[in-house]
N, C-alpha and C. Protein backbone atom coordinates (compact mmCIF):
# COMPACT_ATOMS: atom_id res chain seq x y z
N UNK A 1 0.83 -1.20 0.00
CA UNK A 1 0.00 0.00 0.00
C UNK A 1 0.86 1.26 0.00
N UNK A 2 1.88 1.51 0.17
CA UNK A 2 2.64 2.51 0.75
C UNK A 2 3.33 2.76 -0.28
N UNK A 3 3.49 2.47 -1.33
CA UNK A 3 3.75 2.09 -2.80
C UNK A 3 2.82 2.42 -3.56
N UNK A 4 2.04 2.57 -3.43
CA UNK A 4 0.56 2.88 -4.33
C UNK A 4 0.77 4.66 -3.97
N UNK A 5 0.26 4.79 -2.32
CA UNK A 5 0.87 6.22 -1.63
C UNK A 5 1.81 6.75 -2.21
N UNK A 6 3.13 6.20 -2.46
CA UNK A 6 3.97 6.85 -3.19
C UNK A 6 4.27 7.80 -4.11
N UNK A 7 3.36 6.42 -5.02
CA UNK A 7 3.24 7.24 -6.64
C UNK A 7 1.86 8.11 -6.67
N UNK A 8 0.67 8.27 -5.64
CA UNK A 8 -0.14 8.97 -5.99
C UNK A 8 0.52 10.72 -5.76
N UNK A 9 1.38 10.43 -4.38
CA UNK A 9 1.83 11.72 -3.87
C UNK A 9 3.02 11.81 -4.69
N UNK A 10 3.83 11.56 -5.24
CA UNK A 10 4.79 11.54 -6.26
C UNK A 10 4.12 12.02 -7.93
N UNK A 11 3.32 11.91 -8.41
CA UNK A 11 2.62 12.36 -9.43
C UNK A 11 1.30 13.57 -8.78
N UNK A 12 1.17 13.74 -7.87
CA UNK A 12 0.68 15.04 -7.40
C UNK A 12 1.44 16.12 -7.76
N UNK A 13 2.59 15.95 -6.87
CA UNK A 13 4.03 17.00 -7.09
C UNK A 13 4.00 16.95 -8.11
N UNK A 14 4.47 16.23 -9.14
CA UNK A 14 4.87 16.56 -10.19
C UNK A 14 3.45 17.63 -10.87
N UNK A 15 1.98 17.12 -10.97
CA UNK A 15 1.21 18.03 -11.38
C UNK A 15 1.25 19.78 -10.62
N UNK A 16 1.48 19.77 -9.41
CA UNK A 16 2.04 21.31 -8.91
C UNK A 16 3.12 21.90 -9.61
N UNK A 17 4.03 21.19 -10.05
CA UNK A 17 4.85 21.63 -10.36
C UNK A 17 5.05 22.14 -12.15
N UNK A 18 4.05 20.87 -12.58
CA UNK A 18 3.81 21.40 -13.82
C UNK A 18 2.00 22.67 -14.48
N UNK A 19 1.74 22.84 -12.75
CA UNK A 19 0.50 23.76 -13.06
C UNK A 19 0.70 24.85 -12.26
N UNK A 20 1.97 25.06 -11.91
CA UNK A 20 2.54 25.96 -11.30
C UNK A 20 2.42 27.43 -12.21
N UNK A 21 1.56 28.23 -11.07
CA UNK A 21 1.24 30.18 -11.94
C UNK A 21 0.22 29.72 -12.86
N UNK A 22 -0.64 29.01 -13.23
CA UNK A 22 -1.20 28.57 -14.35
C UNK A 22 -2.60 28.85 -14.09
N UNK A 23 -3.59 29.22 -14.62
CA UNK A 23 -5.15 28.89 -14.12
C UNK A 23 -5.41 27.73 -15.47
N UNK A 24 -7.13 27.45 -15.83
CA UNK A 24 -7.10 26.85 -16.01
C UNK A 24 -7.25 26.95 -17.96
N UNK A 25 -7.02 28.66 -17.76
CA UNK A 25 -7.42 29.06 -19.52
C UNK A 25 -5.33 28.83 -19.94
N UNK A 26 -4.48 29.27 -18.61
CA UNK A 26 -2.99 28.74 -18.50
C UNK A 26 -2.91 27.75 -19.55
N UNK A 27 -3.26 26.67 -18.49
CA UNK A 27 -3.21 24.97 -18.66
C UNK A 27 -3.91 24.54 -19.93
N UNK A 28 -4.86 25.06 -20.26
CA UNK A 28 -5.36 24.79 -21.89
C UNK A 28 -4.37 25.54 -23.00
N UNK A 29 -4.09 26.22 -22.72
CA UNK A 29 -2.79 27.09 -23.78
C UNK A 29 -1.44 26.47 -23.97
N UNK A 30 -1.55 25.29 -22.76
CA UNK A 30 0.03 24.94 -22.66
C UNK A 30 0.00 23.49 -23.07
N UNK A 31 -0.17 23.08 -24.20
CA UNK A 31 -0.05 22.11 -24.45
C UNK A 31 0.45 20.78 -23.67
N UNK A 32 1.77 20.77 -23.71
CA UNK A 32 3.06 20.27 -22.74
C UNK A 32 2.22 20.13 -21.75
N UNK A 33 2.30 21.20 -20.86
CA UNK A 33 2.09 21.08 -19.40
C UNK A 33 0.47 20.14 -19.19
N UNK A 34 -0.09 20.42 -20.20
CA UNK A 34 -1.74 19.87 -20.26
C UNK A 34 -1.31 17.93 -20.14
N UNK A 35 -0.50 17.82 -21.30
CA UNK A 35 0.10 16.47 -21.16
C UNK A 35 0.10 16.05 -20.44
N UNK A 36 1.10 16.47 -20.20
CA UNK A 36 1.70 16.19 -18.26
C UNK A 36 0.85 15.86 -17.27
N UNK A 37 0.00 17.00 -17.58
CA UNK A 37 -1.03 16.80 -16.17
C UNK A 37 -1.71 15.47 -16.48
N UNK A 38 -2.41 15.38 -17.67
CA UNK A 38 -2.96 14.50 -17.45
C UNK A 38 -2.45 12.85 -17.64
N UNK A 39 -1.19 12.97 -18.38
CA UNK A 39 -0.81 11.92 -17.72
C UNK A 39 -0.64 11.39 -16.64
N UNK A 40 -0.16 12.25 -15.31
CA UNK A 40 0.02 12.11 -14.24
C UNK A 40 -1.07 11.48 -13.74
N UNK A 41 -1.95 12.48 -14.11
CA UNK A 41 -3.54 11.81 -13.53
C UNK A 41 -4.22 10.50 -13.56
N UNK A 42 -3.41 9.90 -14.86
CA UNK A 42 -3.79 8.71 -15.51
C UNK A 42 -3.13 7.72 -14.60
N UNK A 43 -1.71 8.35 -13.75
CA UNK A 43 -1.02 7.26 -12.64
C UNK A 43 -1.65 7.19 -11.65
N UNK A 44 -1.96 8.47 -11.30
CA UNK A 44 -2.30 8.55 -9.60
C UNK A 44 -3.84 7.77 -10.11
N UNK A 45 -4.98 7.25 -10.85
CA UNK A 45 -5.79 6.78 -10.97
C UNK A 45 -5.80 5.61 -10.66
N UNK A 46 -4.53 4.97 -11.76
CA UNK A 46 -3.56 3.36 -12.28
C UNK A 46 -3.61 3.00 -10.55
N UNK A 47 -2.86 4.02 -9.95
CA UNK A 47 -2.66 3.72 -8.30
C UNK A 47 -3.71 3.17 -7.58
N UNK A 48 -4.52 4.00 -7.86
CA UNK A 48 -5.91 4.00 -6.94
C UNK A 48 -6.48 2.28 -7.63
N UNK A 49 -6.56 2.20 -8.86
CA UNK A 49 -7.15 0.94 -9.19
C UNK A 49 -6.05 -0.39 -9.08
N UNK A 50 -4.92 -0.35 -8.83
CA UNK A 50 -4.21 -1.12 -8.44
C UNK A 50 -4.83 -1.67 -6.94
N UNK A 51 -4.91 -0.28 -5.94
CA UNK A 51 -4.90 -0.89 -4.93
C UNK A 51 -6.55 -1.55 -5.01
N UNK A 52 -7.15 -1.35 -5.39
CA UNK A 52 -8.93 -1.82 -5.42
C UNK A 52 -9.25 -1.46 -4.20
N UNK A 53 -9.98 -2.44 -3.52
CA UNK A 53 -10.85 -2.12 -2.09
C UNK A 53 -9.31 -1.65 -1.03
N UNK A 54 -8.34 -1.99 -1.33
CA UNK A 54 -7.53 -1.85 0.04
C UNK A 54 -7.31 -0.44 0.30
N UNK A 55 -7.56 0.69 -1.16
CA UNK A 55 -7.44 1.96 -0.98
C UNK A 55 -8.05 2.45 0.13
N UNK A 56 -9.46 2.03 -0.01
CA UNK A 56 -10.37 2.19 0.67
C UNK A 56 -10.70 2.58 2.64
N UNK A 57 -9.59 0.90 2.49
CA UNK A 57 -9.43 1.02 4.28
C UNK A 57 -8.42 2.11 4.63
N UNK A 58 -7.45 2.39 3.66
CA UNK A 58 -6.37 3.40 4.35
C UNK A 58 -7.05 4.86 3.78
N UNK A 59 -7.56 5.22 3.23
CA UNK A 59 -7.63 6.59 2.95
C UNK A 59 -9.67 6.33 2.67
N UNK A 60 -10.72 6.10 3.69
CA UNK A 60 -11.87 5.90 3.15
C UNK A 60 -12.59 7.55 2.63
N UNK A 61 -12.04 8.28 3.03
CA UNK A 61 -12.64 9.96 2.57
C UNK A 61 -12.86 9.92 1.11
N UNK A 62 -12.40 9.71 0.43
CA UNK A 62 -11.61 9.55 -1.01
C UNK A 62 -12.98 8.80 -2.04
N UNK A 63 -12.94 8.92 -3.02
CA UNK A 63 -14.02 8.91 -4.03
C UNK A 63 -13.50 7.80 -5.00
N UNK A 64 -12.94 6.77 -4.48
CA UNK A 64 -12.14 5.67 -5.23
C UNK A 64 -12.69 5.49 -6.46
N UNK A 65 -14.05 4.81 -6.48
CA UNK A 65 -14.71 4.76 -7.85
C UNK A 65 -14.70 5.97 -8.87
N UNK A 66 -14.73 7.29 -8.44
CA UNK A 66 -14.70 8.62 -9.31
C UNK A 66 -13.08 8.26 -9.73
N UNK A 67 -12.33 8.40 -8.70
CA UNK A 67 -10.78 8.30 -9.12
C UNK A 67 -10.81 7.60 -10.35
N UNK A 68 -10.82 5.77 -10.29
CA UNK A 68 -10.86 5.11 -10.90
C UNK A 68 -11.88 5.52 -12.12
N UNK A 69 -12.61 5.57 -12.37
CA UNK A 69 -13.32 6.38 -13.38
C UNK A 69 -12.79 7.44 -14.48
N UNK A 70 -12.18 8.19 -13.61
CA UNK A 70 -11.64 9.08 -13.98
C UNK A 70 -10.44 8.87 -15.03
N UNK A 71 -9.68 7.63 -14.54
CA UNK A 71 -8.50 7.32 -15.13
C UNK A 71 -9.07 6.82 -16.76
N UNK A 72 -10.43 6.18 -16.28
CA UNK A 72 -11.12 5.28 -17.67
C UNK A 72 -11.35 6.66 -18.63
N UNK A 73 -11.75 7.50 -18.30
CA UNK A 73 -11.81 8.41 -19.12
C UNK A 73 -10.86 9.10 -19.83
N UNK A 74 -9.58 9.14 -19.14
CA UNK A 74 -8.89 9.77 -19.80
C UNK A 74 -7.63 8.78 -20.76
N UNK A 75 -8.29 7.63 -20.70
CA UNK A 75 -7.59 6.64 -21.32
C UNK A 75 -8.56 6.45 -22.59
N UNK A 76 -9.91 6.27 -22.24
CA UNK A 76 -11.05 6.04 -23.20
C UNK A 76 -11.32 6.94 -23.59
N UNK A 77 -11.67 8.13 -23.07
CA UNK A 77 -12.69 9.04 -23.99
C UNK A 77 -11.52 10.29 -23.80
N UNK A 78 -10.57 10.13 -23.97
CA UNK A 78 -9.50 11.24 -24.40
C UNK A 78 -9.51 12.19 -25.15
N UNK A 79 -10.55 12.13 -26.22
CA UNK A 79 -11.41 13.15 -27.62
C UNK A 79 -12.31 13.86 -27.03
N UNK A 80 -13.02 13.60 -25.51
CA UNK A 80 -14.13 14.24 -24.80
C UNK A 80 -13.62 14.71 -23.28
N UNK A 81 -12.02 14.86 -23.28
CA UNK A 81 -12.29 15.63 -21.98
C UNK A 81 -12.23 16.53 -21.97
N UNK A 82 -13.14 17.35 -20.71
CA UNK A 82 -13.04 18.65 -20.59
C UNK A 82 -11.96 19.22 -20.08
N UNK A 83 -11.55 19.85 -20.03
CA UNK A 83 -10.80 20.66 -19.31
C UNK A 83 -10.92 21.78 -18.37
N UNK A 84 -12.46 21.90 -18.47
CA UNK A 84 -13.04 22.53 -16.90
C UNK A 84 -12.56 21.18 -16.04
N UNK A 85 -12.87 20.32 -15.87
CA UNK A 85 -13.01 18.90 -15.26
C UNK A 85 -11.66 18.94 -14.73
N UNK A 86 -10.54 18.89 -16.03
CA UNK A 86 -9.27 18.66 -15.62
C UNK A 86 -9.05 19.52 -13.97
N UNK A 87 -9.48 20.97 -14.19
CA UNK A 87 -8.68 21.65 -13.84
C UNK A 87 -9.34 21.44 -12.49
N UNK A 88 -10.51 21.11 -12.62
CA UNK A 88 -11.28 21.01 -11.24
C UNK A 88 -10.80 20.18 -10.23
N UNK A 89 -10.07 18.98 -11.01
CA UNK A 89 -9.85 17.70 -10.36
C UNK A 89 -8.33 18.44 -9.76
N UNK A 90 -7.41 19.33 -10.64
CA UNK A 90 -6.26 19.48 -9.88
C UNK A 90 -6.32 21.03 -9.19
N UNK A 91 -7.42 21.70 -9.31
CA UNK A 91 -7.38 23.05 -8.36
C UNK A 91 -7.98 22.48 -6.98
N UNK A 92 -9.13 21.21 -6.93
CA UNK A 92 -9.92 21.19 -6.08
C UNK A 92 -10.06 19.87 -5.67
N UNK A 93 -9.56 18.97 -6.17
CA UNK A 93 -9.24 17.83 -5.22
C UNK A 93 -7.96 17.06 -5.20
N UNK A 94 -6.90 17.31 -5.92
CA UNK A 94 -5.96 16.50 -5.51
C UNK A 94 -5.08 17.31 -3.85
N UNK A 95 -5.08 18.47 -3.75
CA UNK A 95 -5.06 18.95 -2.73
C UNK A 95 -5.49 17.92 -1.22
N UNK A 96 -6.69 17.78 -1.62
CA UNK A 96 -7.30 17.11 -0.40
C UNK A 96 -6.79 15.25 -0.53
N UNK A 97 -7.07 15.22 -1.86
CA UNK A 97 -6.15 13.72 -1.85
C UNK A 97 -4.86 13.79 -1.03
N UNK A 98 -3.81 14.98 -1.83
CA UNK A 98 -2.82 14.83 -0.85
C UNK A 98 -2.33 14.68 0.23
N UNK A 99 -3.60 15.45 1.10
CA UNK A 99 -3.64 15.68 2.17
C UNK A 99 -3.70 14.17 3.27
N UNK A 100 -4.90 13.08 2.78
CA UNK A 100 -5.33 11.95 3.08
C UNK A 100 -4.19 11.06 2.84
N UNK A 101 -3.14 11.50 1.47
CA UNK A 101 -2.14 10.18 1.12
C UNK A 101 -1.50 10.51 2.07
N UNK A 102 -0.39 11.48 2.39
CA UNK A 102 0.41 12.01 3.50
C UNK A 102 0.06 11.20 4.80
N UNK A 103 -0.86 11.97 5.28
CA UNK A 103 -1.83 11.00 6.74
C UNK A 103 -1.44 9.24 6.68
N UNK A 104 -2.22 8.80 5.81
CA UNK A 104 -1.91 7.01 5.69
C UNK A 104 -0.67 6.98 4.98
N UNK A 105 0.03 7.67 4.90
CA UNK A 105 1.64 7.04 4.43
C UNK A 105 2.44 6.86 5.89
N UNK A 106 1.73 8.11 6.94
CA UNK A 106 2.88 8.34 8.09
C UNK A 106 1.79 7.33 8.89
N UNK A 107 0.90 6.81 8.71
CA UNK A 107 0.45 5.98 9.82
C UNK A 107 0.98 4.30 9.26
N UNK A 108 1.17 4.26 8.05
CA UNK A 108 1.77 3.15 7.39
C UNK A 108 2.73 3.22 8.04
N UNK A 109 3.70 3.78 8.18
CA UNK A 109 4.82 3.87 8.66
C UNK A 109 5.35 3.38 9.58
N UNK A 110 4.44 4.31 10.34
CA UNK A 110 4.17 4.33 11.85
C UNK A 110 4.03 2.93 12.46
N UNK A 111 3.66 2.25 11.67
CA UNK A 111 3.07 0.93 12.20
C UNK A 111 3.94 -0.13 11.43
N UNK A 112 5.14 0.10 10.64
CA UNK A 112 5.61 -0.82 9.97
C UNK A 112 5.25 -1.15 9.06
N UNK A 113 4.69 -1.17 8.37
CA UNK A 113 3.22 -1.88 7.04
C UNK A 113 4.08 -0.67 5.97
N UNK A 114 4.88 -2.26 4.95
CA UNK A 114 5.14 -1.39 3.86
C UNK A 114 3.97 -0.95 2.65
């Protein structure tokens, strides 16, 4: 599990870093950086559906099925995403994801449980 944590908070950063000064008319102008993001997004999803139900017990706040969903979309319907959506998902919830991975990474820890 702590491995899954990893790469969700490891591809977070990297989306701050590549939506860094940006709003979300930014991030549509920037090709590159649009990439980026949403590739990232497509990991931290991969993550979430790797772990299946076990996400669940360590971080239950979290919208696993939307996550996971989310990833289907931007793998499947890649010709239909919005990019209000995008930006929503990284102005307004990976924040709070982060917040939850952090928490169950240091209680993983905490307790030994790689």
């Amino acid at each position: 599990m702590a491995d899954c944590l990893g790469d969700i908070l490891d591809n977070i950063a990297r989306i701050e870093g590549y939506s860094d000064g940006l709003d979300a008319v930014g991030l549509n102008q920037d090709g590159l950086r649009r990439d980026a993001v949403e590739r990232c997004l497509e990991l931290i999803c991969e993550a979430a559906y790797r772990r299946g139900d076990r996400a669940a017990e360590v971080m239950p706040d979290q919208a696993w099925e939307d996550i996971r969903g989310t990833g289907n979309r931007l793998r499947h319907a890649y010709d239909r995403i919005d990019l209000a959506f995008v930006w929503t998902v990284v102005s307004e919830r990976l924040p709070h994801l982060k917040a939850d991975a952090e928490r169950a990474l240091e209680r993983l820890q905490a307790n030994g449980k790689p």
